[in-house]
C-alpha atoms as a PDB file:
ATOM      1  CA  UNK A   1      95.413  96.517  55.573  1.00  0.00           C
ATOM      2  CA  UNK A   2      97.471  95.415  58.160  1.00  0.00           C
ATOM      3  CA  UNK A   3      97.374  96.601  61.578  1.00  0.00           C
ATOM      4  CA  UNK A   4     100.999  97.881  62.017  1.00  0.00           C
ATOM      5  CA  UNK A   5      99.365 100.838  59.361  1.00  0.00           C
ATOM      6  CA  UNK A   6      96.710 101.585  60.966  1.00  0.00           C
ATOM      7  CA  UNK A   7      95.895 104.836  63.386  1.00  0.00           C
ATOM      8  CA  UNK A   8      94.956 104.166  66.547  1.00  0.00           C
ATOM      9  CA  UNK A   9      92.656 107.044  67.914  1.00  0.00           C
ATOM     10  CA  UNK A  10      93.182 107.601  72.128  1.00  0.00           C
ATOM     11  CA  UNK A  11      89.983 106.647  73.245  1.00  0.00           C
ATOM     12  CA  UNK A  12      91.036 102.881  72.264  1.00  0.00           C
ATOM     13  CA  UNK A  13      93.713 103.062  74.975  1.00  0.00           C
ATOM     14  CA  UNK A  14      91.666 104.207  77.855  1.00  0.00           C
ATOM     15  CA  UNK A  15      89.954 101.885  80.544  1.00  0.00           C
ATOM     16  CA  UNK A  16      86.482 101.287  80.446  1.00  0.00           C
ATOM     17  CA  UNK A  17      84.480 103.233  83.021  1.00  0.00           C
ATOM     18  CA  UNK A  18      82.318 100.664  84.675  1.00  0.00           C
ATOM     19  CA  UNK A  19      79.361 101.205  87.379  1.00  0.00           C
ATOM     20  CA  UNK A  20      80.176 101.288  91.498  1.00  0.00           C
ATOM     21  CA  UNK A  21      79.559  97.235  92.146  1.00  0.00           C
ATOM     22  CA  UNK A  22      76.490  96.671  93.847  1.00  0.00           C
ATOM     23  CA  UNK A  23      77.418  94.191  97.056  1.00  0.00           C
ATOM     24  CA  UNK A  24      75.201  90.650  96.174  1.00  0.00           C
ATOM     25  CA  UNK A  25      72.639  89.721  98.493  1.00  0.00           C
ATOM     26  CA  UNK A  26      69.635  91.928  99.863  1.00  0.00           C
ATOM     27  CA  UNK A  27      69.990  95.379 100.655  1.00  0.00           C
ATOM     28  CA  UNK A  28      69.551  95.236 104.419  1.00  0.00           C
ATOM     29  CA  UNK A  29      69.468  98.083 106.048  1.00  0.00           C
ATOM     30  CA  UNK A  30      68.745 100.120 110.010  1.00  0.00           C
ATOM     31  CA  UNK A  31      66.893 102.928 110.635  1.00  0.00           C
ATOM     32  CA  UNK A  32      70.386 104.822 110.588  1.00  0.00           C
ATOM     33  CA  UNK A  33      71.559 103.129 107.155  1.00  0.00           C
ATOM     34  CA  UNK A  34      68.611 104.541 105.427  1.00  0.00           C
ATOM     35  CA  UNK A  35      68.631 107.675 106.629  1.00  0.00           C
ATOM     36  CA  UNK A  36      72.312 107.970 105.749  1.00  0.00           C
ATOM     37  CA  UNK A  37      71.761 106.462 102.179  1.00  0.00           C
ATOM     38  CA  UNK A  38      69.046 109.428 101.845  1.00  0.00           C
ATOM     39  CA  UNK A  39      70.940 112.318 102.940  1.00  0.00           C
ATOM     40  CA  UNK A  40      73.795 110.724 100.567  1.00  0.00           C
ATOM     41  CA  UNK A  41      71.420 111.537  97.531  1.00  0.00           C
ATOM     42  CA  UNK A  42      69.557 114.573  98.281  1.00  0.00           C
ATOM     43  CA  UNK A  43      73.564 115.895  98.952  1.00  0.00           C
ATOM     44  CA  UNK A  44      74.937 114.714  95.666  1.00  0.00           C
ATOM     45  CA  UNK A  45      71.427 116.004  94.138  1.00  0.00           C
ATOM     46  CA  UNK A  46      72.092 119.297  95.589  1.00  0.00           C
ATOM     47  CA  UNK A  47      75.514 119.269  93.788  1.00  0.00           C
ATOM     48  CA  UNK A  48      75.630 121.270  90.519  1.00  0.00           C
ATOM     49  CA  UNK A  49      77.568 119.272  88.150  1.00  0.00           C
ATOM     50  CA  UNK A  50      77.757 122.561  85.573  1.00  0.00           C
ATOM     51  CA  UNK A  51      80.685 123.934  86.520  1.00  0.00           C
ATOM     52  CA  UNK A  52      82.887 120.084  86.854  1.00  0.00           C
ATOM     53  CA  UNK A  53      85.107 118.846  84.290  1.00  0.00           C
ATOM     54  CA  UNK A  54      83.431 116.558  81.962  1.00  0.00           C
ATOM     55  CA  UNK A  55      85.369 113.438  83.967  1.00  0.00           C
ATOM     56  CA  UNK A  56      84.433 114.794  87.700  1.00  0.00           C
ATOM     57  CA  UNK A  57      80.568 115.160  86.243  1.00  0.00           C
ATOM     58  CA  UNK A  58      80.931 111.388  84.833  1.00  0.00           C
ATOM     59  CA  UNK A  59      82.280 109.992  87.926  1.00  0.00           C
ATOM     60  CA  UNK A  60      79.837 112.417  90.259  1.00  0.00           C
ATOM     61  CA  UNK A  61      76.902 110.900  88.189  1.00  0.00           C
ATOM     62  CA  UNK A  62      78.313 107.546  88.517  1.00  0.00           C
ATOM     63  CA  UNK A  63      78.233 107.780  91.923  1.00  0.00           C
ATOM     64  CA  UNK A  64      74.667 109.664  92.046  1.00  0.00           C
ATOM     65  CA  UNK A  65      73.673 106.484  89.875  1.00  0.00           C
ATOM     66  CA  UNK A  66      74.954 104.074  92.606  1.00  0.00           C
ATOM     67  CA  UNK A  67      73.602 105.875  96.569  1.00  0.00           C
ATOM     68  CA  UNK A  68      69.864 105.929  93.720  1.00  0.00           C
ATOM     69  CA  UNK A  69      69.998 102.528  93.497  1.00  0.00           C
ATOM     70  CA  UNK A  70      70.882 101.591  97.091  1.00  0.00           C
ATOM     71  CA  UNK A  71      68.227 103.888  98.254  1.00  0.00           C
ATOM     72  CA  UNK A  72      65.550 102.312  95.615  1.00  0.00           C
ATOM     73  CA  UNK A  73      66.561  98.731  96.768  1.00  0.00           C
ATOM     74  CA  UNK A  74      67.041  99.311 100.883  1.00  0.00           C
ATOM     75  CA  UNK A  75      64.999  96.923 103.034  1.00  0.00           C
ATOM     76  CA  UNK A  76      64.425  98.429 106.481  1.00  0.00           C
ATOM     77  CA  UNK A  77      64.868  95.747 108.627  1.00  0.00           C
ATOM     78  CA  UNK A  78      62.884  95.512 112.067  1.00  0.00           C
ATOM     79  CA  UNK A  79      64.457  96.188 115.109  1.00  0.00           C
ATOM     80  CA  UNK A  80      66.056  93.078 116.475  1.00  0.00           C
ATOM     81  CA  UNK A  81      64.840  92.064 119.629  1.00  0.00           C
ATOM     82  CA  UNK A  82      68.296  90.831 120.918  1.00  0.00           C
ATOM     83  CA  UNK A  83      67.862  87.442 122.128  1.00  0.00           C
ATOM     84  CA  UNK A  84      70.473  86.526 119.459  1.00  0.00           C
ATOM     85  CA  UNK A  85      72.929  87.403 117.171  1.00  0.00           C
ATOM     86  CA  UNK A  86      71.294  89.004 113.950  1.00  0.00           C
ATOM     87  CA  UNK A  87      70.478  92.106 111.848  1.00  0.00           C
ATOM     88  CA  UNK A  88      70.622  95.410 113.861  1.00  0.00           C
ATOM     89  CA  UNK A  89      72.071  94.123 117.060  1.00  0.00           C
ATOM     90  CA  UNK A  90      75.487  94.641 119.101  1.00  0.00           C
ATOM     91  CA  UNK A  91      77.316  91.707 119.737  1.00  0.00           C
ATOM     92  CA  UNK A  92      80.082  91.958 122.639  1.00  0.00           C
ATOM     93  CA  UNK A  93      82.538  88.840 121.702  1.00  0.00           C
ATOM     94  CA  UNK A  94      85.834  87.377 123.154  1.00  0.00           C
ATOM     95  CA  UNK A  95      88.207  86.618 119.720  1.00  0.00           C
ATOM     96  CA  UNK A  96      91.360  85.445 120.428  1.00  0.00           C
ATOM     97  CA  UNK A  97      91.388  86.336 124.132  1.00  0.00           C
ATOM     98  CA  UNK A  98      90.485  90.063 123.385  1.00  0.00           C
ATOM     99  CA  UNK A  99      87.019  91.188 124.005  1.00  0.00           C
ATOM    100  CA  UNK A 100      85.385  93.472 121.318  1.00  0.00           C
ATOM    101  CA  UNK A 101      82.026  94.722 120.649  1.00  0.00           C
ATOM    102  CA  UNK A 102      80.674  95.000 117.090  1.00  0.00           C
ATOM    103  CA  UNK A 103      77.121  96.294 115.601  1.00  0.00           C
ATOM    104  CA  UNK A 104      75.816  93.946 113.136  1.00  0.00           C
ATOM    105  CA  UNK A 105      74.529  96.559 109.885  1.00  0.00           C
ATOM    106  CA  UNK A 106      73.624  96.801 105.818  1.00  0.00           C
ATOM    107  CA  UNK A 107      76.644  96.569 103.647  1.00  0.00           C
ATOM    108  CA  UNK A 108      77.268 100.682 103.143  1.00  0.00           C
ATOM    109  CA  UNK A 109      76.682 101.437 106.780  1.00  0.00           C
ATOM    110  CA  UNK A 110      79.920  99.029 107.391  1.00  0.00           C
ATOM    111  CA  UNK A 111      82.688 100.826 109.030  1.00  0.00           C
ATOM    112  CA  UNK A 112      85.057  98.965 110.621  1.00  0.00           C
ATOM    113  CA  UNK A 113      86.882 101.818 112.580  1.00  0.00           C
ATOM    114  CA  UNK A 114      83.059 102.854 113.734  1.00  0.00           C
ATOM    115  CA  UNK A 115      82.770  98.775 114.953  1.00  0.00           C
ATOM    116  CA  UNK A 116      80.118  98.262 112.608  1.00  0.00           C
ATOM    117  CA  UNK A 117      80.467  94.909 110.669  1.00  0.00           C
ATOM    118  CA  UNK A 118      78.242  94.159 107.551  1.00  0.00           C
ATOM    119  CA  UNK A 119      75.647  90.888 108.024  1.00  0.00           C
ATOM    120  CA  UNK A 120      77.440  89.573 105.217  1.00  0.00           C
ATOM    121  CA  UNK A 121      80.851  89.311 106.638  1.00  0.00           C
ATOM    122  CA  UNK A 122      82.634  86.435 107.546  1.00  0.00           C
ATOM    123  CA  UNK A 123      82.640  87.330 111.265  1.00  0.00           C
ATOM    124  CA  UNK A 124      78.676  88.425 111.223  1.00  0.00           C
ATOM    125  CA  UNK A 125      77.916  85.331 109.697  1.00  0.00           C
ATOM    126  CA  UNK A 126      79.697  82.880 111.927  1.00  0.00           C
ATOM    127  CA  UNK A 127      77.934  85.000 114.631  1.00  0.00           C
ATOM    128  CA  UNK A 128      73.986  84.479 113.203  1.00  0.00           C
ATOM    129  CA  UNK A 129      71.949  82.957 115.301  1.00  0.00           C
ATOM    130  CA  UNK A 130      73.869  82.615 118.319  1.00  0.00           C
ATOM    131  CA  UNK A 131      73.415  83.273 121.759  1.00  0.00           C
ATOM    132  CA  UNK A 132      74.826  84.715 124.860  1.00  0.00           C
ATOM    133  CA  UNK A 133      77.576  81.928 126.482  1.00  0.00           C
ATOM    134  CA  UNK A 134      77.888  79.753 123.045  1.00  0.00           C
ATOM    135  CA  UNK A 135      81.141  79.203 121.453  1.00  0.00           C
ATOM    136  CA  UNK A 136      81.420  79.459 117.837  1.00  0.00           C
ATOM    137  CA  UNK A 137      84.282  77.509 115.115  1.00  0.00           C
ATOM    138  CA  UNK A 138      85.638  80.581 113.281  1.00  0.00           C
ATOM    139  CA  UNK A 139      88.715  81.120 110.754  1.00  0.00           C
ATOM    140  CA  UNK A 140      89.236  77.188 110.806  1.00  0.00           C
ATOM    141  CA  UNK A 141      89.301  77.139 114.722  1.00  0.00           C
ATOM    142  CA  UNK A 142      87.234  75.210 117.392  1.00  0.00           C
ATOM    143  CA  UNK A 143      85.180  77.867 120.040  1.00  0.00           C
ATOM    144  CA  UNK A 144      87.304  80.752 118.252  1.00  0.00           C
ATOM    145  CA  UNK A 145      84.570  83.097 119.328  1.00  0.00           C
ATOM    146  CA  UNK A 146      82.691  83.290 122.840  1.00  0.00           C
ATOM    147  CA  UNK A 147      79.411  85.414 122.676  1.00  0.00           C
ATOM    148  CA  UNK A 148      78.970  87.506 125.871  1.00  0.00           C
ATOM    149  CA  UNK A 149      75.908  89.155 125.216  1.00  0.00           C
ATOM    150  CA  UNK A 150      73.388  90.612 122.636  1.00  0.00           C
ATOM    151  CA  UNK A 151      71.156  93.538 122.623  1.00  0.00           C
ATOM    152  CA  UNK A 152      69.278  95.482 120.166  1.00  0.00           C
ATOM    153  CA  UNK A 153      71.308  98.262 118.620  1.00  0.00           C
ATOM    154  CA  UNK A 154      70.741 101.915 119.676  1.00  0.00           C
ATOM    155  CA  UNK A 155      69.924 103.935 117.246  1.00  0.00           C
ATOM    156  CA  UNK A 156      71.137 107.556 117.277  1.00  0.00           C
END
């Protein structure tokens, strides 16, 4: 039978529902990151899915599914010591003659408006290792970034 006479039911036209991406790479995460990726499940636990529509419950499960797995997989990191530029410090830099100060976290605790950068970001990783008074080649530039100083991050 050709295709030109056949029905085509709705659910053929819809997008497939796929699962929150997990970022590659470890699960890194601070004393505050885990704590936060806790008291992300127990409050989406607490949430009674009875009363959704059959799409919010999907996509609230989805989501459950996801903050699970993050929480399953975190690796609490020590606390960096901050001699240098790594996991769970804050770096104060000079970028393009403006100084800025940036905490170095796990992927989900990232919030750029908060000045927390994730370990794997471009910035964080031209950063690693680096100490107080080195210059760093960053974005395709010589000494882009200055490092003024490192210390461990304080934990609230």
């Amino acid at each position: 039978m050709s295709v030109a006479f056949r029905r085509e039911s709705d659910e053929e036209h819809l997008e497939p529902t796929f699962e929150i991406p997990i970022p590659p790479g470890p699960n890194w995460v601070t004393q505050r990151g885990l704590r936060l990726t806790r008291e992300k499940v127990e409050a989406l636990e607490a949430i009674d899915t009875a009363a959704m529509s059959e799409d919010d419950a999907k996509k609230h499960k989805r989501e459950l599914r996801y903050w699970r797995t993050r929480l399953a997989t975190a690796d609490l990191r020590p606390v960096a010591d901050g001699d240098a530029v790594s996991f769970g410090v804050c770096v104060t830099y000079r970028l393009n003659g403006q100084k800025k100060t940036v905490s170095i976290v796990g992927d989900d605790e990232a919030d750029p408006n908060e000045k927390r950068i994730s370990f794997s970001s471009p910035l964080a990783r031209a950063m690693m290792d680096a100490e107080a008074g080195e210059q760093l080649d960053f974005g395709g530039k010589a000494d882009a970034v200055e490092i003024l100083s490192v210390e461990p991050i304080n934990e609230d």
